[in-house]
Protein backbone atom coordinates (compact mmCIF):
# COMPACT_ATOMS: atom_id res chain seq x y z
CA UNK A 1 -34.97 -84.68 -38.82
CA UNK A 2 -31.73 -83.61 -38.69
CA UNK A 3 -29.74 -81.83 -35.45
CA UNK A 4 -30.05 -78.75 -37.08
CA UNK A 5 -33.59 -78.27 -37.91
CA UNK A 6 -33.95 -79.67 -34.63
CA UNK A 7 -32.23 -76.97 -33.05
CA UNK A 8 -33.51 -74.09 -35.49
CA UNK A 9 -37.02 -75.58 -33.95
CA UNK A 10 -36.71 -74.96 -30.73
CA UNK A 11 -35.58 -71.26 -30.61
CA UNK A 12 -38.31 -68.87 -30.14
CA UNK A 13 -40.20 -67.20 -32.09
CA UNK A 14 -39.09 -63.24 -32.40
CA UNK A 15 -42.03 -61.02 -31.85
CA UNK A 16 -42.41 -57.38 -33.36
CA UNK A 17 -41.63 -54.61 -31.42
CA UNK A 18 -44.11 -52.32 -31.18
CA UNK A 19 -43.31 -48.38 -32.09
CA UNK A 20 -42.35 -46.45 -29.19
CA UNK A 21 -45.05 -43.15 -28.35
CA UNK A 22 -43.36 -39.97 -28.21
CA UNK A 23 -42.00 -38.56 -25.09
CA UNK A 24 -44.13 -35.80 -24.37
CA UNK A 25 -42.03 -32.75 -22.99
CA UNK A 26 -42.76 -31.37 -20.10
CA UNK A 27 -44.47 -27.93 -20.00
CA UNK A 28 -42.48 -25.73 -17.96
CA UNK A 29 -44.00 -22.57 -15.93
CA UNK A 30 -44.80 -19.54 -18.08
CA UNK A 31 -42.89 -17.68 -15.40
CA UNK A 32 -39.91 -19.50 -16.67
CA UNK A 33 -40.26 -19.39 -20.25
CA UNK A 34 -40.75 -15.40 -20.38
CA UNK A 35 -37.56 -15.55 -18.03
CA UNK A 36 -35.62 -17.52 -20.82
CA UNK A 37 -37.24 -15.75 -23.77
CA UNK A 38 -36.38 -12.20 -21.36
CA UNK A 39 -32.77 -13.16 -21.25
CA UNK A 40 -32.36 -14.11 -24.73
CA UNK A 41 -33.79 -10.83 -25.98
CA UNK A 42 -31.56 -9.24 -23.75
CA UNK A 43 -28.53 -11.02 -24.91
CA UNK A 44 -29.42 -10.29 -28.65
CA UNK A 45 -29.81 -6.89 -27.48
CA UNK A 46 -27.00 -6.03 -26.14
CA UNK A 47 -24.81 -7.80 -28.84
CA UNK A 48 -26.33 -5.83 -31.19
CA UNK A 49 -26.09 -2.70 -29.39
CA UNK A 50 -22.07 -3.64 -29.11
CA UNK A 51 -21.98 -4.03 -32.62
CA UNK A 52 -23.70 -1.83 -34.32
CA UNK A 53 -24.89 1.28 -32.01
CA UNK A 54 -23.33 4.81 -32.69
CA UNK A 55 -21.63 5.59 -29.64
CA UNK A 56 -23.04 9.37 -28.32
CA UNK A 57 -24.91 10.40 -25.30
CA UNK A 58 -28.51 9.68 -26.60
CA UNK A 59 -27.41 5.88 -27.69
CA UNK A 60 -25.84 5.44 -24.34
CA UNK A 61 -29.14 6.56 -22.37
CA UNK A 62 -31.49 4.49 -24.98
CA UNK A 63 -29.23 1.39 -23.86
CA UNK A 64 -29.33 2.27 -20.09
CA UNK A 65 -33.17 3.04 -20.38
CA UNK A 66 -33.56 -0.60 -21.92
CA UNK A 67 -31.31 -2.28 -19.59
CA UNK A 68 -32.90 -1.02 -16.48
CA UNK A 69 -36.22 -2.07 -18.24
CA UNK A 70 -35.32 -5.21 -18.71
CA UNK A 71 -33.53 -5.98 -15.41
CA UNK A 72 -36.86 -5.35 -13.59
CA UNK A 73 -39.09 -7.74 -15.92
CA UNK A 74 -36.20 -10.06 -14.95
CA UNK A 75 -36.22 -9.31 -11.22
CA UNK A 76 -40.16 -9.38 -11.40
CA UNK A 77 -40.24 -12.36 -12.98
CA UNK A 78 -38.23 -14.27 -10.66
CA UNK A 79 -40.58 -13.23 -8.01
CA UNK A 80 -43.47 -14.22 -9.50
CA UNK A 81 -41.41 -18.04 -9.77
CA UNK A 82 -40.36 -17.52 -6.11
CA UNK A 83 -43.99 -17.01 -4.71
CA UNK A 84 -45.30 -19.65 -7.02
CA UNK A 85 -42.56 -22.31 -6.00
CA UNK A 86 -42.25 -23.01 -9.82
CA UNK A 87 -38.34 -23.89 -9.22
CA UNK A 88 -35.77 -24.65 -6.77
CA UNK A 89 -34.15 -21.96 -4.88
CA UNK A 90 -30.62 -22.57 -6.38
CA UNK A 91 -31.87 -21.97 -10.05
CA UNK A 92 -33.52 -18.93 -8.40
CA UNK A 93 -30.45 -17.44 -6.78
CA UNK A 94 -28.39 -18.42 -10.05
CA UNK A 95 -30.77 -15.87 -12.04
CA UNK A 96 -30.64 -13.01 -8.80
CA UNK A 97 -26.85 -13.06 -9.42
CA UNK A 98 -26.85 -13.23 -13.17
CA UNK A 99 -29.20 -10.06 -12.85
CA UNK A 100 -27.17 -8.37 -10.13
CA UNK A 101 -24.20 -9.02 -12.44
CA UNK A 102 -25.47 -6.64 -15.33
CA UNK A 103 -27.79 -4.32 -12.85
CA UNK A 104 -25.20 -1.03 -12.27
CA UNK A 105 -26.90 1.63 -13.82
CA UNK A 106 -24.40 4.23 -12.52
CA UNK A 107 -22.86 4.47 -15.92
CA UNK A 108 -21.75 8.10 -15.37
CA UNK A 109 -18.65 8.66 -14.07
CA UNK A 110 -18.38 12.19 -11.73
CA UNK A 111 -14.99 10.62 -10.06
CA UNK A 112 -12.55 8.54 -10.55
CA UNK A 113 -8.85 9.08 -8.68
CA UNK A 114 -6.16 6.88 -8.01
CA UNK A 115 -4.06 9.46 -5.60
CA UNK A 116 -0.88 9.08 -7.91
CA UNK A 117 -0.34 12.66 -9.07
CA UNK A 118 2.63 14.28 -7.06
CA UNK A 119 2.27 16.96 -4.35
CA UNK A 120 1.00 16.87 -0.86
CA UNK A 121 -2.25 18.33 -1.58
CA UNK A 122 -5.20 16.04 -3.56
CA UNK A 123 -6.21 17.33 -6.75
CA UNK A 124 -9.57 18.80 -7.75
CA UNK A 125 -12.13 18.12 -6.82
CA UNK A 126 -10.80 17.07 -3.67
CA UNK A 127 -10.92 20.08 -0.88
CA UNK A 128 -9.05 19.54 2.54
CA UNK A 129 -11.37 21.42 4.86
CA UNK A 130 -9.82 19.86 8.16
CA UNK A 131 -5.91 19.12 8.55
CA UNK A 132 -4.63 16.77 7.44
CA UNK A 133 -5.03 14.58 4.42
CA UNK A 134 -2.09 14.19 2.38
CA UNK A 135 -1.17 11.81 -0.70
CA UNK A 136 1.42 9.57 0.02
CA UNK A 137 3.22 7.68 -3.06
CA UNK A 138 2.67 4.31 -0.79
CA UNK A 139 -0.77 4.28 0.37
CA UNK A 140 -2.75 6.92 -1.99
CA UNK A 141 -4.51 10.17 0.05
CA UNK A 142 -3.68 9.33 4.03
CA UNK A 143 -4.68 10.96 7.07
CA UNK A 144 -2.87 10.37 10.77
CA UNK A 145 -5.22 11.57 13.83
CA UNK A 146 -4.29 10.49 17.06
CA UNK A 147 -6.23 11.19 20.44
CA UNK A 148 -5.97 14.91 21.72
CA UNK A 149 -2.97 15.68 23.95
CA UNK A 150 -5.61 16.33 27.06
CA UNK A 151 -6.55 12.44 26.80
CA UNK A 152 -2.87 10.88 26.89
CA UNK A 153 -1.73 10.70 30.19
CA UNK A 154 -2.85 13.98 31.25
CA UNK A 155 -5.06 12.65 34.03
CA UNK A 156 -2.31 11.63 37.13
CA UNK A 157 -1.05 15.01 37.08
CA UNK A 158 -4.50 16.54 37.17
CA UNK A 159 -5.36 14.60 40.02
CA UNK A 160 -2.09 15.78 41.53
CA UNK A 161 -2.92 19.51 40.97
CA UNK A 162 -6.73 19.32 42.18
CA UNK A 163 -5.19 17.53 45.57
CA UNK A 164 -2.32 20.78 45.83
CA UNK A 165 -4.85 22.74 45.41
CA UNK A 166 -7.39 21.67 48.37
CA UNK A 167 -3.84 21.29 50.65
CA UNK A 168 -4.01 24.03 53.06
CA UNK A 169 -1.07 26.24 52.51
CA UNK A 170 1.29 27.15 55.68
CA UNK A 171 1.98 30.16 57.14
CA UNK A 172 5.36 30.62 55.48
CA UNK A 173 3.35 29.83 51.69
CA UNK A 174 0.95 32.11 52.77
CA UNK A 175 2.89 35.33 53.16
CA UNK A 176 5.17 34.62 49.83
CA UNK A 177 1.66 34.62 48.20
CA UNK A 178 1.49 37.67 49.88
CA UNK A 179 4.47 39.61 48.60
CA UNK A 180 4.67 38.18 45.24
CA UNK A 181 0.85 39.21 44.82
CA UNK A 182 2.04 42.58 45.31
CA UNK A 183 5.11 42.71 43.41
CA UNK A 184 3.32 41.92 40.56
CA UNK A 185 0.53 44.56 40.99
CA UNK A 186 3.05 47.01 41.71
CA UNK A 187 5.05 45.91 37.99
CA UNK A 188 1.73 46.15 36.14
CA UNK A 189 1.61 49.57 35.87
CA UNK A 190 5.13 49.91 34.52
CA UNK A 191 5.55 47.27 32.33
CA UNK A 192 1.53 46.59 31.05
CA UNK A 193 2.39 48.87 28.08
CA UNK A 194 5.44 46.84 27.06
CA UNK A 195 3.85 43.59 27.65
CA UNK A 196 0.56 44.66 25.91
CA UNK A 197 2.73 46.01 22.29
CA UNK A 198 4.84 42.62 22.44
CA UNK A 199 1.29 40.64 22.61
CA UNK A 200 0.63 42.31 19.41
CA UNK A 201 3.44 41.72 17.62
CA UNK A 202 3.58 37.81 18.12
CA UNK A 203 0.74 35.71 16.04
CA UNK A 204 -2.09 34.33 18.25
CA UNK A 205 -1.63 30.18 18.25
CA UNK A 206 -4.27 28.85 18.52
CA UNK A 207 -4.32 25.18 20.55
CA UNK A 208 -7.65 23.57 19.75
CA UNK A 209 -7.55 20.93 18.30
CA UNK A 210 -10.58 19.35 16.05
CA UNK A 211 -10.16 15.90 16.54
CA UNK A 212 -10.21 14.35 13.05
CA UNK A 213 -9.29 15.14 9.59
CA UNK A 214 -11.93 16.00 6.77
CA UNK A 215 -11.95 15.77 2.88
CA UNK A 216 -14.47 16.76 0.64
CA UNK A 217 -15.29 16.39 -3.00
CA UNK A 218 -17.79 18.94 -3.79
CA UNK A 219 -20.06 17.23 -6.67
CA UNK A 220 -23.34 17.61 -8.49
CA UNK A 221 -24.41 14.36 -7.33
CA UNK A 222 -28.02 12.68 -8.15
CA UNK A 223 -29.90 10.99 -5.46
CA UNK A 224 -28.85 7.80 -7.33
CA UNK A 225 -25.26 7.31 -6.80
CA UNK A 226 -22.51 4.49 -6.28
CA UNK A 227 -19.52 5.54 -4.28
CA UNK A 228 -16.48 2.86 -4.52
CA UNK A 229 -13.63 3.60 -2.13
CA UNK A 230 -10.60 1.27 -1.81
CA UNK A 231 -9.48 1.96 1.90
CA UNK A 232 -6.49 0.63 3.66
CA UNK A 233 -5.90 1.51 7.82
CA UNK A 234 -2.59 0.84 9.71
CA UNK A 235 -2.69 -0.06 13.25
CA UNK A 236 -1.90 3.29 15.59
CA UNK A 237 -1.35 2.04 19.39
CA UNK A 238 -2.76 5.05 20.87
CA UNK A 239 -5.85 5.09 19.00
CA UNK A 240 -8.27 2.79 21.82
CA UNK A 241 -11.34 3.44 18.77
CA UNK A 242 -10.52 4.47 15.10
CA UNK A 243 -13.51 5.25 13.11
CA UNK A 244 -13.62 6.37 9.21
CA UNK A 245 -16.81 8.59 8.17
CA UNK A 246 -17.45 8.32 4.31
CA UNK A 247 -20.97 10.74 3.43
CA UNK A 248 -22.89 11.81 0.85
CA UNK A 249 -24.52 15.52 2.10
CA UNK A 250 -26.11 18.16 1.24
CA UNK A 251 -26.06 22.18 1.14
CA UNK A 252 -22.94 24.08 2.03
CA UNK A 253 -22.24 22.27 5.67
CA UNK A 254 -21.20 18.47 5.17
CA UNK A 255 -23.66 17.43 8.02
CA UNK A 256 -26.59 16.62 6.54
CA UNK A 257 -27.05 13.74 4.46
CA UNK A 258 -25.91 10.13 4.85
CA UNK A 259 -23.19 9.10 6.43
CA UNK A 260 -21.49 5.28 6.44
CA UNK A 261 -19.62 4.77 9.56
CA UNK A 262 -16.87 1.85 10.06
CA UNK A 263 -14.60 0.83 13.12
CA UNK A 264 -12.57 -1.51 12.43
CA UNK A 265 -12.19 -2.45 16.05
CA UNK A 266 -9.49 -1.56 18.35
CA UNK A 267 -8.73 -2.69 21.69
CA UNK A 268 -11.93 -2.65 23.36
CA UNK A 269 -13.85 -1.42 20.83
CA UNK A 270 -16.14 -3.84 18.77
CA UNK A 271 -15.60 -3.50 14.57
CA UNK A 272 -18.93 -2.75 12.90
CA UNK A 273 -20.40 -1.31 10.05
CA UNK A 274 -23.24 1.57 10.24
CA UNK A 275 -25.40 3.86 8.02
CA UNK A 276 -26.49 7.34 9.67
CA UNK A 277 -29.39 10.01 8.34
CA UNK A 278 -28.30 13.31 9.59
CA UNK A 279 -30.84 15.99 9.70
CA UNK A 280 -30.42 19.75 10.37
CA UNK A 281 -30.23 20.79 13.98
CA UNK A 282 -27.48 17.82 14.61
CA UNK A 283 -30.14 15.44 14.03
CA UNK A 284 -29.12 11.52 13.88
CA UNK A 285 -30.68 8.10 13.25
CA UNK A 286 -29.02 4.82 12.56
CA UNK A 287 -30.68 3.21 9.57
CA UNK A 288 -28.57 -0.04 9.29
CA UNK A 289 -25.67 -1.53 11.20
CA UNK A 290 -23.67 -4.92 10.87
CA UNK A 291 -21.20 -6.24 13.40
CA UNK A 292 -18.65 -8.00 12.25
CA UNK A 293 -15.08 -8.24 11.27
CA UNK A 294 -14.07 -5.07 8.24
CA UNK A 295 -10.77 -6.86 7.71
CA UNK A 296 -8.85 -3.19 7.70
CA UNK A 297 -5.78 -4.30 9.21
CA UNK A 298 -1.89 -4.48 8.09
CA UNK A 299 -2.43 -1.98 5.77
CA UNK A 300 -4.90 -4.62 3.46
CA UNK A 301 -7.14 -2.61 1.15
CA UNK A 302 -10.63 -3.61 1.52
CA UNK A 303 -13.18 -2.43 -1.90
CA UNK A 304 -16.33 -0.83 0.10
CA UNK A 305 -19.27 -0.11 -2.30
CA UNK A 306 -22.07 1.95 -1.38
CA UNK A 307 -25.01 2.44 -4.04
CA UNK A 308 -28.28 4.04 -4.02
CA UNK A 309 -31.16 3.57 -6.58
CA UNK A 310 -34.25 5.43 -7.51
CA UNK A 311 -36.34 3.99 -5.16
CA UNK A 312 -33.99 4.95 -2.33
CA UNK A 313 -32.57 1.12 -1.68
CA UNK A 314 -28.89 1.86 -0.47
CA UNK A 315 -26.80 -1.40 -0.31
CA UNK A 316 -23.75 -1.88 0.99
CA UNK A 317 -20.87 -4.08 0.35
CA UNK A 318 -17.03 -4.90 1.28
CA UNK A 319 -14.40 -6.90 -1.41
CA UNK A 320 -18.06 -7.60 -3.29
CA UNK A 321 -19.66 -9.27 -0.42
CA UNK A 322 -23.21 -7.44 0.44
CA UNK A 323 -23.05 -6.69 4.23
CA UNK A 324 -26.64 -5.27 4.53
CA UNK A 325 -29.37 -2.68 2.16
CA UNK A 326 -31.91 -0.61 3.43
CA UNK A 327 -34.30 2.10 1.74
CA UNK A 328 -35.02 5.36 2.66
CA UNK A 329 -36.10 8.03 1.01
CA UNK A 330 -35.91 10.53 3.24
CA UNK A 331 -33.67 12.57 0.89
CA UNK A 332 -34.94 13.05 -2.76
CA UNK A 333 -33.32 15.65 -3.80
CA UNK A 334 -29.71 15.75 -5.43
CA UNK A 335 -26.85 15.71 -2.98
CA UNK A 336 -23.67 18.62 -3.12
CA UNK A 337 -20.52 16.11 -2.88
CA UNK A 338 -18.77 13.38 -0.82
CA UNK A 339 -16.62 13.45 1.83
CA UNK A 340 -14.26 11.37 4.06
CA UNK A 341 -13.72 12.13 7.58
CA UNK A 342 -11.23 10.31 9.92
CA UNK A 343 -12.07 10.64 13.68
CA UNK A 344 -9.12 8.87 15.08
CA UNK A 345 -6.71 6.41 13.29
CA UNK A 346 -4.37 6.10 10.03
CA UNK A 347 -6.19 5.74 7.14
CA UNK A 348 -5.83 6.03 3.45
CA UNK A 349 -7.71 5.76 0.55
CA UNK A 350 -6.35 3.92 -2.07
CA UNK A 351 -8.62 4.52 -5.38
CA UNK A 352 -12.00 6.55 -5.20
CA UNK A 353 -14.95 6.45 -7.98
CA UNK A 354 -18.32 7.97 -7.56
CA UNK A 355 -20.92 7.69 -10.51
CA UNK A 356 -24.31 8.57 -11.02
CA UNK A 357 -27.00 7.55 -12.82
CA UNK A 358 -27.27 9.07 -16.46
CA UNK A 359 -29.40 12.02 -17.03
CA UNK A 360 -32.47 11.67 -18.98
């Protein structure tokens, strides 16, 4: 035998290989497969009502109506995986956003300003009802209110007069008092005609002073509603607290309805962001407030975004970021307009846009 079969003896012997079974796939949760076959009809839908839909009013509700319809079998859906821990919380929170990305059903537009027509005055809708806002080519529709003229520095010399007044006067005070109390009696009678014609002829001034600055945008506005107000603030020394009311209300008075409050925080005063119900009879309940930091400062616009659905969930947000939501429906009926109240500060409002949901 020669080296070669000797070697070709030795190797081993090559066994078959048996077929390989077929992977079985896993079966996923039914939860999840209606959520993928959910999204995919939605998809197709919406491509094909891109592409082919007549555009008119009745289209645009049929969309909407579907849309909405289809966001809450998605939103359902994804609670139904949540409670039956059928997937990780990431892919979760991946579908919440992808369905908070297409849920605005606000598609009507009642507003929509950008403050960059010329003239002091805002342009309809807008209504000053409160002096003054004013549009400013730099900042958009601004409003200046400092702290009444009583509250700066008026309080040494008050103190001053209360402590002349309990001084006991002497004997030489006393008697002017005296004669100049009758000197003037006596020149009453001679000159109270002249004095009382001249009062007429001058205009009466009148020296209260309000305290803030309102604007209103009188609207027929549906219970469901997004406001979107880009809002910039410059820093005013005197100003220990500015505040910046933005409201949806109802009825002829602008003091009923809801009312988001900020303060951006000023010297002592802590920044935070709060929702008021106000009832009639000055009636007032905080629904919602967050502490924390509004980033209104050095005239930076901030994007704050206020919505309200159907179902009376309000949520709030700032640059995109939700800061809180609540629901209450202690309003169901549709609201009269919007408007913007500054209580102290320099404000401005940079873009405004308030839509509504479509009618149907």
């Amino acid at each position: 035998m020669t080296l070669a079969s000797r070697s070709r003896s030795r190797r081993p012997a090559i066994l078959p290989v048996p077929p390989r079974a077929p992977r079985r796939r896993a079966q996923r949760p039914a939860w999840l497969r209606k959520t993928r076959v959910a999204l995919g009809a939605g998809l197709l839908a919406g491509g094909l009502a891109a592409g082919l839909a007549v555009p008119g009013p009745a289209a645009a509700q049929d969309a909407t109506a579907k849309a909405e319809q289809l966001i809450d079998e998605l939103r359902a859906l994804i609670e139904q995986g949540r409670q039956q821990r059928a997937a990780d919380r990431a892919y979760l929170q991946e579908l919440e956003d992808l369905v908070a990305r297409y849920d605005w059903p606000w598609q009507r537009t009642l507003l929509a300003d950008d403050f960059s027509q010329e003239g002091p005055a805002p342009a309809a809708p807008w209504r000053v009802i409160e002096p003054e806002w004013r549009l400013d080519w730099r900042h958009g529709l601004r409003s200046v209110v400092r702290p009444p003229a009583q509250a700066q520095g008026q309080a040494q010399p008050q103190a001053q007069q209360r402590q002349e007044e309990q001084r006991q006067p002497t004997a030489e005070e006393a008697a002017k008092q005296i004669i100049g109390g009758l000197l003037q009696e006596a020149l009453r009678g001679r000159d109270g005609q002249r004095e009382q014609s001249s009062a007429e002829q001058q205009p009466q001034q009148s020296t209260d002073d309000p305290g803030y600055a309102a604007v209103q945008a009188p609207l027929n506005l549906p219970n469901a509603f997004a406001v979107t107000l880009q809002v910039s603030r410059r820093a005013l020394g005197e100003v220990a607290q500015p505040r910046l009311d933005v409201g949806v209300y109802q009825g002829q008075r602008t003091d009923t309805g809801y009312r988001l409050v900020l303060r951006p925080g000023a010297g002592d005063g802590a920044a935070s962001l709060s929702l008021l119900k106000l009832g009639t009879g000055g009636t007032s309940s905080t629904l919602e407030i967050w502490n924390g930091d509004l980033g209104l400062a050095g005239d930076q616009a901030r994007t704050l975004q206020w919505t309200r659905d159907r179902q009376g969930r309000m949520q709030v947000a700032l640059d995109g970021q939700t800061v809180f939501s609540v629901v209450d429906r202690g309003y169901n009926d549709p609201f009269d307009g919007v408007v913007v109240i500054n209580s102290g500060g320099d404000f401005a409002l940079r873009q405004a846009r308030v839509q509504a949901v479509p009618q149907g």
